[in-house]
C-alpha atoms as a PDB file:
ATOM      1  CA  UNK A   1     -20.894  -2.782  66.864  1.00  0.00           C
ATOM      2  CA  UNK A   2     -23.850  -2.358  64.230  1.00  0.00           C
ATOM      3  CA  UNK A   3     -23.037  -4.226  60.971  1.00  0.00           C
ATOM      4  CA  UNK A   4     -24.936  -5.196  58.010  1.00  0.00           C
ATOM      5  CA  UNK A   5     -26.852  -8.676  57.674  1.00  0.00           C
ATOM      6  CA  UNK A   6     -26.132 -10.213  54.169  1.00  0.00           C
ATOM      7  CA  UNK A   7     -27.976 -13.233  53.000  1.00  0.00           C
ATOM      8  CA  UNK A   8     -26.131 -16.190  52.333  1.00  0.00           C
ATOM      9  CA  UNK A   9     -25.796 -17.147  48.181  1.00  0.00           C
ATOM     10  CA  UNK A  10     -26.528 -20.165  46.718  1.00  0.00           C
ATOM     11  CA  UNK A  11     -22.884 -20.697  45.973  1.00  0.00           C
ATOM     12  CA  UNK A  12     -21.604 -19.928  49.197  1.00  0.00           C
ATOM     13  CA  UNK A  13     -24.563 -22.120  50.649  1.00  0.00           C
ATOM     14  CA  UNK A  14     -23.368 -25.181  48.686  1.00  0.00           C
ATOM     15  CA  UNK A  15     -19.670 -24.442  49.972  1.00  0.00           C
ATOM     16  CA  UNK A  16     -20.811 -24.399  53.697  1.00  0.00           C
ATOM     17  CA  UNK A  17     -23.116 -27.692  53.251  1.00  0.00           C
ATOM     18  CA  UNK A  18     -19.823 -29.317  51.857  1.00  0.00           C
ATOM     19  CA  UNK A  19     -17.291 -27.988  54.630  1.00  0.00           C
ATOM     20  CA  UNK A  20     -20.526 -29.642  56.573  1.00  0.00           C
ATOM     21  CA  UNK A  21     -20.069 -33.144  55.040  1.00  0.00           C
ATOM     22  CA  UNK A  22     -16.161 -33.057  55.566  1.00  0.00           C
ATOM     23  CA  UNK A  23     -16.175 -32.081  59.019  1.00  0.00           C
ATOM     24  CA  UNK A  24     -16.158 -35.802  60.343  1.00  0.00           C
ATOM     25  CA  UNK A  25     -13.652 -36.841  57.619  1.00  0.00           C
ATOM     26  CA  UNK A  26     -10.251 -37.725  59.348  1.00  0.00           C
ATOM     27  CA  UNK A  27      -8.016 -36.323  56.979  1.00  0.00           C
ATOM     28  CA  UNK A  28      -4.265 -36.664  56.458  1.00  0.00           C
ATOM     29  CA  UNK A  29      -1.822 -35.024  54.066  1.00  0.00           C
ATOM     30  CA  UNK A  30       1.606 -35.481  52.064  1.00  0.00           C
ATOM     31  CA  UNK A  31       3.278 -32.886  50.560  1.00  0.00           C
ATOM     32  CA  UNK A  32       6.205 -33.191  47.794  1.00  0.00           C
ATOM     33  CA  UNK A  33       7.785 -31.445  45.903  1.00  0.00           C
ATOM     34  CA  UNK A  34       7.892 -33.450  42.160  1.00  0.00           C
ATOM     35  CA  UNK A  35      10.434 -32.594  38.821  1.00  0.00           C
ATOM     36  CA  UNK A  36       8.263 -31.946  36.032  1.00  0.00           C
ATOM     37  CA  UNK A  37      11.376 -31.494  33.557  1.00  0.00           C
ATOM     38  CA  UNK A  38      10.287 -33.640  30.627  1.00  0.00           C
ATOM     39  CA  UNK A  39       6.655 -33.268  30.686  1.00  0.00           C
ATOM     40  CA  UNK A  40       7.709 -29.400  30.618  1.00  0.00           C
ATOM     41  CA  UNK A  41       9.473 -29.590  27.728  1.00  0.00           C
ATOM     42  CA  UNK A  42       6.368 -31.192  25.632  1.00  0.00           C
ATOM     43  CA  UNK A  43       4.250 -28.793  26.926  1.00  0.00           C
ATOM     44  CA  UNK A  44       6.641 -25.780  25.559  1.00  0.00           C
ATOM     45  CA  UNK A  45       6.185 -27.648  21.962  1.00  0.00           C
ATOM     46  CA  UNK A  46       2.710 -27.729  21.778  1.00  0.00           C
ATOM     47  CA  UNK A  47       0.499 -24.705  19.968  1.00  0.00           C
ATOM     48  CA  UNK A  48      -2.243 -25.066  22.881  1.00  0.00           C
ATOM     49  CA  UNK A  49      -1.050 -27.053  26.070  1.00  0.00           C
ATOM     50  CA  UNK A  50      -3.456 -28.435  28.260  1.00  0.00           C
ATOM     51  CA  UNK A  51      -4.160 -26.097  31.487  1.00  0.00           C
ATOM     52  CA  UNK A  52      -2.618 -27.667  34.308  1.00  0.00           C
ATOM     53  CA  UNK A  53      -6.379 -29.117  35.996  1.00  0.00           C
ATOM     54  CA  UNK A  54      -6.733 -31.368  33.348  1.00  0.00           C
ATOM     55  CA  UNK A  55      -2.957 -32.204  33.017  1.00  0.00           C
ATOM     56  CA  UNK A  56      -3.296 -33.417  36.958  1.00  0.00           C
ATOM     57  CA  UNK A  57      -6.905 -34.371  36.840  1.00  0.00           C
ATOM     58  CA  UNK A  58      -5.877 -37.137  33.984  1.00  0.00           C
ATOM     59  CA  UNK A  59      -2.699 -38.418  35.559  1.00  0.00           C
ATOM     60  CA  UNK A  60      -4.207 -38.869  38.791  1.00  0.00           C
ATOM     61  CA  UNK A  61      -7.310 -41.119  37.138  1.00  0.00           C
ATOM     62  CA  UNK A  62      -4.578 -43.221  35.016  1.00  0.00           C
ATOM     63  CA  UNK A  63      -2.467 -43.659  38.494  1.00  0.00           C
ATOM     64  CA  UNK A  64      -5.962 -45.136  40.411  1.00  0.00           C
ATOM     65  CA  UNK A  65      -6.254 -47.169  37.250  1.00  0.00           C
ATOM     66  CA  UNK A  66      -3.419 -49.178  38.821  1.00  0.00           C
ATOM     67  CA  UNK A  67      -4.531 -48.665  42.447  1.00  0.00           C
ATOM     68  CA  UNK A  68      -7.942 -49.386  43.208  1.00  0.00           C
ATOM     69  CA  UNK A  69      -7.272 -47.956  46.714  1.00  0.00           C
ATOM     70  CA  UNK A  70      -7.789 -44.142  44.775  1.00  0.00           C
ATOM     71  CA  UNK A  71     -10.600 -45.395  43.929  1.00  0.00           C
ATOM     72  CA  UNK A  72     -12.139 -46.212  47.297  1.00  0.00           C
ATOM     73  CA  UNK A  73     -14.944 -44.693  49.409  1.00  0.00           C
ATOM     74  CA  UNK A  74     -15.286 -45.105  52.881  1.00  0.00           C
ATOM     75  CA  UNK A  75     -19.569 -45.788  53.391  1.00  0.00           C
ATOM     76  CA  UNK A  76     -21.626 -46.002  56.774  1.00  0.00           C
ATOM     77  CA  UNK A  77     -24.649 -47.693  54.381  1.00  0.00           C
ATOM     78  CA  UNK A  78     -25.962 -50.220  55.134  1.00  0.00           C
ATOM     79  CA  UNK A  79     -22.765 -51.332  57.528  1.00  0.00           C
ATOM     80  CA  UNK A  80     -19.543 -49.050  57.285  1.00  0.00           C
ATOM     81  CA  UNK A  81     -17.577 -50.559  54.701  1.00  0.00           C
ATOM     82  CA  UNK A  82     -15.445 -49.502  51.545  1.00  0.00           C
ATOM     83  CA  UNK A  83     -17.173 -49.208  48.048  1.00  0.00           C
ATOM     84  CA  UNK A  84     -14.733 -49.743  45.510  1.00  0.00           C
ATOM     85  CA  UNK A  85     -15.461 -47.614  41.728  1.00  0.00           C
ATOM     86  CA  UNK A  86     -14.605 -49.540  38.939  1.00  0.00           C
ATOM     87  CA  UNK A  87     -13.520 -45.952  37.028  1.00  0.00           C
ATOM     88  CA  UNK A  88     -12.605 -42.269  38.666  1.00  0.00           C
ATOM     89  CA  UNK A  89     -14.987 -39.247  38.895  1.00  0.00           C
ATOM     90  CA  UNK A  90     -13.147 -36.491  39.381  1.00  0.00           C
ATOM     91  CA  UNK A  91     -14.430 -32.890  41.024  1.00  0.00           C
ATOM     92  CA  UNK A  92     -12.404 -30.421  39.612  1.00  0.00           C
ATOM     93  CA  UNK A  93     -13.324 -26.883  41.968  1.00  0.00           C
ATOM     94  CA  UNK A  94     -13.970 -24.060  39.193  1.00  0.00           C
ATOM     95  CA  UNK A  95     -13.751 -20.078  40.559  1.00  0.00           C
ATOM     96  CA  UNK A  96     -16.215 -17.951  38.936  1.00  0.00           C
ATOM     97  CA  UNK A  97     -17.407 -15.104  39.274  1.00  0.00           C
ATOM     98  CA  UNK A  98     -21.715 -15.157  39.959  1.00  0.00           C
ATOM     99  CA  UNK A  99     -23.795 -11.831  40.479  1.00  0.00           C
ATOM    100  CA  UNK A 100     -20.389 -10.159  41.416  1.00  0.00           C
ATOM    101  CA  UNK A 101     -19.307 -12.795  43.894  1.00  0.00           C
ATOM    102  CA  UNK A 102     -16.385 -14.958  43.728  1.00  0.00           C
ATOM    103  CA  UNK A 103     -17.153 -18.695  44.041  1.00  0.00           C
ATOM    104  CA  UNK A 104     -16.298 -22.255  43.618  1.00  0.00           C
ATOM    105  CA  UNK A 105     -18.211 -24.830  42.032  1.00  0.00           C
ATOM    106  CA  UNK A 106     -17.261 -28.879  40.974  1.00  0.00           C
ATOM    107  CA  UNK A 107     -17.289 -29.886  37.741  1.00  0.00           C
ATOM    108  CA  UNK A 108     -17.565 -33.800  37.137  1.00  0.00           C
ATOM    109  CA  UNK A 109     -15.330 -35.392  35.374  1.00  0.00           C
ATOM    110  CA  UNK A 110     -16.303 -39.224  34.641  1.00  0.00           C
ATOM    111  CA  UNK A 111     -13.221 -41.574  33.865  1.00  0.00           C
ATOM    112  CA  UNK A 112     -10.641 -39.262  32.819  1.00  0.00           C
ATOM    113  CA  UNK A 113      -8.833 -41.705  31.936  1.00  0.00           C
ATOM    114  CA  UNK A 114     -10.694 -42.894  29.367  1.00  0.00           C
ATOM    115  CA  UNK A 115     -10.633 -39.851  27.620  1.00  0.00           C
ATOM    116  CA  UNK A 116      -7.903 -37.700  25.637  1.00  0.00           C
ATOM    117  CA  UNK A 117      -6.621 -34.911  27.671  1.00  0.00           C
ATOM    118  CA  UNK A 118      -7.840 -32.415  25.261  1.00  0.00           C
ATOM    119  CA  UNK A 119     -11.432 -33.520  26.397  1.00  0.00           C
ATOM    120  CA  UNK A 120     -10.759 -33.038  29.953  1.00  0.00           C
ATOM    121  CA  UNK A 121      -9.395 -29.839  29.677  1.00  0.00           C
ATOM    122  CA  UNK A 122     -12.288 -28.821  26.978  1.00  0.00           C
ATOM    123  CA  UNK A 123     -14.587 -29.999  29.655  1.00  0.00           C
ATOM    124  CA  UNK A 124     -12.687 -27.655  32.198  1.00  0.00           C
ATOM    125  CA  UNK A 125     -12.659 -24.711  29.925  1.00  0.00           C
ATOM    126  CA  UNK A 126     -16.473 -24.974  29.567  1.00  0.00           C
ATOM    127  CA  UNK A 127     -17.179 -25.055  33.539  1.00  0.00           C
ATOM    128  CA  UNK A 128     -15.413 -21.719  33.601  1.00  0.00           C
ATOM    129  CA  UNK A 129     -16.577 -20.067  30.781  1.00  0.00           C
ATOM    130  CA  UNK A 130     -20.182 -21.481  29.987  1.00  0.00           C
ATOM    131  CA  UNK A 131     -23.446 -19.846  31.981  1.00  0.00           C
ATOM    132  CA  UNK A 132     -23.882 -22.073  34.995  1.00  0.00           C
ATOM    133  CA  UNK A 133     -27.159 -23.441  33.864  1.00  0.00           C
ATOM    134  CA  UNK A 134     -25.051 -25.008  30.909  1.00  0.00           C
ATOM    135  CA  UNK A 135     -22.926 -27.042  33.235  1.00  0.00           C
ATOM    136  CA  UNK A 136     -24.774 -30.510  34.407  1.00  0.00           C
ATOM    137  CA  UNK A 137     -22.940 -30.719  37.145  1.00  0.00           C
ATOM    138  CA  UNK A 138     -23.284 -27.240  38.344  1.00  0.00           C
ATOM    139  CA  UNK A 139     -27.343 -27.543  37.660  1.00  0.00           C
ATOM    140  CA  UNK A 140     -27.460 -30.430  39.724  1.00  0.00           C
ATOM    141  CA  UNK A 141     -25.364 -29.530  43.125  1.00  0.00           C
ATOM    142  CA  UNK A 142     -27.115 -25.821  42.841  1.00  0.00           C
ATOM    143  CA  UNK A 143     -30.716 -27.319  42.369  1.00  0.00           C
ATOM    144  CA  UNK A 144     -30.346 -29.279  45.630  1.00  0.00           C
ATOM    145  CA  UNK A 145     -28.701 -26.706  47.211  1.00  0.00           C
ATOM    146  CA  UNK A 146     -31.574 -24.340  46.607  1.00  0.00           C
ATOM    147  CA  UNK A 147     -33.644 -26.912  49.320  1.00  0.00           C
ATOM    148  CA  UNK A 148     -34.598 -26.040  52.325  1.00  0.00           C
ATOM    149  CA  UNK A 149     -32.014 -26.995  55.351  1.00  0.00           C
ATOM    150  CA  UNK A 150     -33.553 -30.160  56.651  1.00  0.00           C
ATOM    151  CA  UNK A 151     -34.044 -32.017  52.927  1.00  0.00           C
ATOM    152  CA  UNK A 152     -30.644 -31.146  52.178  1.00  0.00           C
ATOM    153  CA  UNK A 153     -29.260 -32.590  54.891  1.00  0.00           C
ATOM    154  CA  UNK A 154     -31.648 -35.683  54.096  1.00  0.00           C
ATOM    155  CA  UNK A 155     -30.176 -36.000  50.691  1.00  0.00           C
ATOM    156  CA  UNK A 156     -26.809 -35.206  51.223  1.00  0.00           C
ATOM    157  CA  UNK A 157     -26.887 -37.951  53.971  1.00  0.00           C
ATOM    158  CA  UNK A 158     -27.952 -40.556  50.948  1.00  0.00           C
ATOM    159  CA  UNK A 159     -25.085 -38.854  49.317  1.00  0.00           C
ATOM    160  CA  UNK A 160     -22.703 -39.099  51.283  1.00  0.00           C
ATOM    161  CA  UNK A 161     -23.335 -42.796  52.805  1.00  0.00           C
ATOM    162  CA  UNK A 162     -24.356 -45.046  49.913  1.00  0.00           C
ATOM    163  CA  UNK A 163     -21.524 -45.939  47.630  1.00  0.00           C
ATOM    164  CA  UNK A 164     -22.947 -45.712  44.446  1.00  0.00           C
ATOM    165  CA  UNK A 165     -24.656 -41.653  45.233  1.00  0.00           C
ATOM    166  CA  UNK A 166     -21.236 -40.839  46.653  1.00  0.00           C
ATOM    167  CA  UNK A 167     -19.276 -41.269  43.367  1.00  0.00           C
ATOM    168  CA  UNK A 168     -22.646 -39.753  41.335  1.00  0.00           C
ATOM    169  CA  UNK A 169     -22.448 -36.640  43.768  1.00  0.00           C
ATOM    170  CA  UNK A 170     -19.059 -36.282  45.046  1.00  0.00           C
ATOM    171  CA  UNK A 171     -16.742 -38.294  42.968  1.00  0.00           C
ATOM    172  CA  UNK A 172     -13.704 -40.209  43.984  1.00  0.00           C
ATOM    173  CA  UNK A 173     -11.369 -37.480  44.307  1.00  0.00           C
ATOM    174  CA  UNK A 174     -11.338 -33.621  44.077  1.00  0.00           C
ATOM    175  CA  UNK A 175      -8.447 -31.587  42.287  1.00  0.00           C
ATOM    176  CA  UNK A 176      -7.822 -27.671  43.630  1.00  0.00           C
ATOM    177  CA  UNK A 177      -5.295 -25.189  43.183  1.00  0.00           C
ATOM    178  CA  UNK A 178      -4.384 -21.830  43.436  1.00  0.00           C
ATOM    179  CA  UNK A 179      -1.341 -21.687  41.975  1.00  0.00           C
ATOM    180  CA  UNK A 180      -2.726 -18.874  39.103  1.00  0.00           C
ATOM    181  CA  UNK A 181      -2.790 -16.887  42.142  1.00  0.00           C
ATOM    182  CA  UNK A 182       0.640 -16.823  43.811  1.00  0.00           C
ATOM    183  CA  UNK A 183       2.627 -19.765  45.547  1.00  0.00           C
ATOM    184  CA  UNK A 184       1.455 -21.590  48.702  1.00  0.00           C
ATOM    185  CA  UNK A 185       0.035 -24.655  49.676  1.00  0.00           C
ATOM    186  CA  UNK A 186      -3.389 -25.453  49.750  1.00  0.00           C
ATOM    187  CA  UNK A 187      -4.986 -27.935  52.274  1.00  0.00           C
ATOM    188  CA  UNK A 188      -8.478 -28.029  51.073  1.00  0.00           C
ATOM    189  CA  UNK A 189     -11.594 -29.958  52.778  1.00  0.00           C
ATOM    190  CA  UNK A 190     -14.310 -32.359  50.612  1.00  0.00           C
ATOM    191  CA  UNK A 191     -16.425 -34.923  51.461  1.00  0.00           C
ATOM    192  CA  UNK A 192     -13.171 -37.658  50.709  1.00  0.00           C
ATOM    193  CA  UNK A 193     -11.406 -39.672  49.821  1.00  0.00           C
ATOM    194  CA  UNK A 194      -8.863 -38.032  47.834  1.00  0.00           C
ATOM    195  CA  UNK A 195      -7.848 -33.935  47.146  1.00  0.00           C
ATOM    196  CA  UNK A 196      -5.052 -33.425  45.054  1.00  0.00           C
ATOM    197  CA  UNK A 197      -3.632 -29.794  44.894  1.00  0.00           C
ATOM    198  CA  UNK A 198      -0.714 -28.256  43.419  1.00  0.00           C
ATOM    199  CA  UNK A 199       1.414 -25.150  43.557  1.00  0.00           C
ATOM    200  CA  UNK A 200       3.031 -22.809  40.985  1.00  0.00           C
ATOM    201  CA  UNK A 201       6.023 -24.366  38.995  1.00  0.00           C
ATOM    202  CA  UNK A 202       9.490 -23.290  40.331  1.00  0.00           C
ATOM    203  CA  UNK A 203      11.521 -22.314  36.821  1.00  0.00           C
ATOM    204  CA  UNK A 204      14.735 -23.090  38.360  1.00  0.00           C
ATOM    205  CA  UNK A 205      14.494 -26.420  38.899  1.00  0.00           C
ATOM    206  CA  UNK A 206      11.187 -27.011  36.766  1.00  0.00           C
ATOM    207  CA  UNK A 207       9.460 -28.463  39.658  1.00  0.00           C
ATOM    208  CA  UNK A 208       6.275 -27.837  41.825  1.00  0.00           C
ATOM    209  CA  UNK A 209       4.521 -28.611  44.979  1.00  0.00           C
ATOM    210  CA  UNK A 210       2.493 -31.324  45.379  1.00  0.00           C
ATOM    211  CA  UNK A 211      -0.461 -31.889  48.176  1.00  0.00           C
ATOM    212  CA  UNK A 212      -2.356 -35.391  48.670  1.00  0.00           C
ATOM    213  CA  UNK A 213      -5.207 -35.043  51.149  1.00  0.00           C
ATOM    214  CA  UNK A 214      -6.904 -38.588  52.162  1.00  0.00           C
ATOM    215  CA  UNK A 215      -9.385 -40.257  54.274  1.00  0.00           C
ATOM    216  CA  UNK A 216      -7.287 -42.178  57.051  1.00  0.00           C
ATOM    217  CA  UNK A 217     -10.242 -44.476  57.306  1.00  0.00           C
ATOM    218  CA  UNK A 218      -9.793 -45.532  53.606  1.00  0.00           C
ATOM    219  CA  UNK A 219      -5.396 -45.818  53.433  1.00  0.00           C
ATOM    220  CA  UNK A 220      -2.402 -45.307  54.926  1.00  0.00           C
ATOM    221  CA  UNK A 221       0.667 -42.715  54.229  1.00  0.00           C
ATOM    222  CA  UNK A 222       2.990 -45.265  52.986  1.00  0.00           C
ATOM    223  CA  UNK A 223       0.365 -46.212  50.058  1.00  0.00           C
ATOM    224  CA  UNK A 224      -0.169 -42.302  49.286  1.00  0.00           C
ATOM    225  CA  UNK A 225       3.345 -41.871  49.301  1.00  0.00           C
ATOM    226  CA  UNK A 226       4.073 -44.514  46.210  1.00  0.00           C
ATOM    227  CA  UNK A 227       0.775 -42.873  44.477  1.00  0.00           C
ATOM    228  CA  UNK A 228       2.555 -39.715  44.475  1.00  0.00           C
ATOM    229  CA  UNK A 229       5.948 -41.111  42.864  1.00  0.00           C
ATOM    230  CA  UNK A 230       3.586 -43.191  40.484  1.00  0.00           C
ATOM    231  CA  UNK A 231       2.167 -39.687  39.782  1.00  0.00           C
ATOM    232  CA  UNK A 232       4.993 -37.947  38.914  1.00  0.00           C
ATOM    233  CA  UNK A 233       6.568 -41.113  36.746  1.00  0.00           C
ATOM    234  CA  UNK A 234       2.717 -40.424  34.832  1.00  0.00           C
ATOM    235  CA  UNK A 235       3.245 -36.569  34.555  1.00  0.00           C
ATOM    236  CA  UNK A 236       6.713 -37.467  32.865  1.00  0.00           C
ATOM    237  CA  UNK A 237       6.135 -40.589  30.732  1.00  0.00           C
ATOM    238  CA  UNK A 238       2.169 -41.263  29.451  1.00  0.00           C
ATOM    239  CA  UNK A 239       0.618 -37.468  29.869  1.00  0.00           C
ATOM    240  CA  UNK A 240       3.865 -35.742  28.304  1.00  0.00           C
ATOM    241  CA  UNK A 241       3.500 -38.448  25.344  1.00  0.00           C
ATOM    242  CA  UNK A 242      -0.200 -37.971  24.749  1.00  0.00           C
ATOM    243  CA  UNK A 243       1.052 -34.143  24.760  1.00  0.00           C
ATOM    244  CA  UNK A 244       3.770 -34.763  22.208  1.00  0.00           C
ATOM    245  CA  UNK A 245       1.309 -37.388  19.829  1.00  0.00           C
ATOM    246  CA  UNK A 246      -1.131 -34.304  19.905  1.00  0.00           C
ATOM    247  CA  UNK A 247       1.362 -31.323  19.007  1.00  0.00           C
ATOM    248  CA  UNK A 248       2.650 -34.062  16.005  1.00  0.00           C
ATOM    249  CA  UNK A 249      -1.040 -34.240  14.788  1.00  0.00           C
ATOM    250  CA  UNK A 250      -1.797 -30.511  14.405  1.00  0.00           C
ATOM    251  CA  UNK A 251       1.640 -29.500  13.419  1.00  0.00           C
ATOM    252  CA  UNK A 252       1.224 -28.457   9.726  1.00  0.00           C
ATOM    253  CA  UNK A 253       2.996 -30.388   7.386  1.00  0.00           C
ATOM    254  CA  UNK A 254       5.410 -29.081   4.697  1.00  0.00           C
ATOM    255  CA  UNK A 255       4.427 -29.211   1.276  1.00  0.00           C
ATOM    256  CA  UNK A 256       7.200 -29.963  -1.293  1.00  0.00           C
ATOM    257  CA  UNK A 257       7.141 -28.216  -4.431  1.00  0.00           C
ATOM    258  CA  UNK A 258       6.658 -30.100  -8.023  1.00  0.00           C
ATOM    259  CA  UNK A 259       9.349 -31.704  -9.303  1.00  0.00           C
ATOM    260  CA  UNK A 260      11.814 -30.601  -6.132  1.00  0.00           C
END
């Protein structure tokens, strides 16, 4: 059958060199299902909630804050070994729409942590919304991915093997969903060591889906398995507080007439 030959886009080139790189990772997953009941009900007080990304982007950092494990690569450079981060980089996967396609590119988030979550989800809103030459992070993964074939692989090589590149390049852990799309769970493939995704919030019992995807190499299910009740004590306790402290600080306050 006669089709039509289409050249490959830089965005969809820079997906296939990563599905590349995670071909020899020996991933393993966990799925639960987590109650998000109080961290809901800040959320419904506040003017402008936080989109979801950065509500799951920050908890994860302050939960590998705790664990250094989250915050270990496996590294072939210049023995295979574990590199351990002193902070979390996150790679949050923004859709956008380039020349009429529909892609993905990472933003990086350093030490989320360390930051309010307003900032990490201003930082969000700008990957999707700002011209992709405004986004660092964007500039640099599409400038090497405009290389020809054999210096990428060169470079993502360094990348991918020496500690230090790894976290500069491809952080310590993605974060993915397409929940604003329709339920289902999403097993996603990066370079390691960590992919956390998450599904649309049931109303009935104000919980959602969770997926942890992980480098065997790295850890082992019963570790992942306390991260993710860690994570959901997190969602409940410190991100629905910082979410109630900010809603406090903007609310307008009431001015009392003379002499009442």
């Amino acid at each position: 059958m006669r089709g039509t030959v289409r050249k490959i886009s830089i965005p969809r080139r820079l997906v296939a060199d990563l599905m590349h790189a995670s071909v020899r990772v020996p991933f393993v997953s966990l799925t639960r299902s987590i109650n998000l009941r109080p961290l809901l009900e800040a959320r419904a007080q506040a003017a402008n909630p936080p989109g979801w990304a950065a509500i799951f982007v920050k908890a994860f950092a302050l939960v590998a804050r705790e664990r250094p494990i989250l915050r270990t690569l496996y590294v072939r450079w210049p023995l295979p070994g574990f590199y351990e981060l002193p902070r979390s980089v996150a790679m949050v996967a923004i859709a956008r729409i380039e020349d009429g396609e529909e892609c993905v590119l990472p933003q990086r988030i350093t030490a989320p942590d360390e930051i309010s979550l307003g900032e990490v989800d201003a930082l969000i809103r700008q990957a999707k919304e700002a011209p992709v030459a405004g986004v660092p992070a964007f500039r640099k993964m599409l400038r090497v991915t405009r290389l020809p074939l054999p210096l990428r692989r060169f470079l993502w090589a360094i990348g991918l093997n020496s500690g230090r590149q790894r976290a500069n390049f491809f952080g310590s852990y993605g974060v993915t969903s397409v929940a604003a799309y329709g339920p289902g769970e999403l097993h996603a493939l990066s370079p390691g060591p960590f992919v956390l995704s998450y599904g649309v919030l049931r109303a009935a019992d104000q919980s959602l889906d969770v997926v942890l995807r992980w480098d065997h190499r790295v850890t082992d299910a019963a570790p992942m398995a306390q991260a993710l009740t860690r994570l959901e004590q997190v969602l409940n306790a410190e991100i629905a507080a910082e979410i109630r402290s900010r809603s406090e600080q903007t609310e307008p306050k009431q001015v009392r007439a003379v002499g009442s």
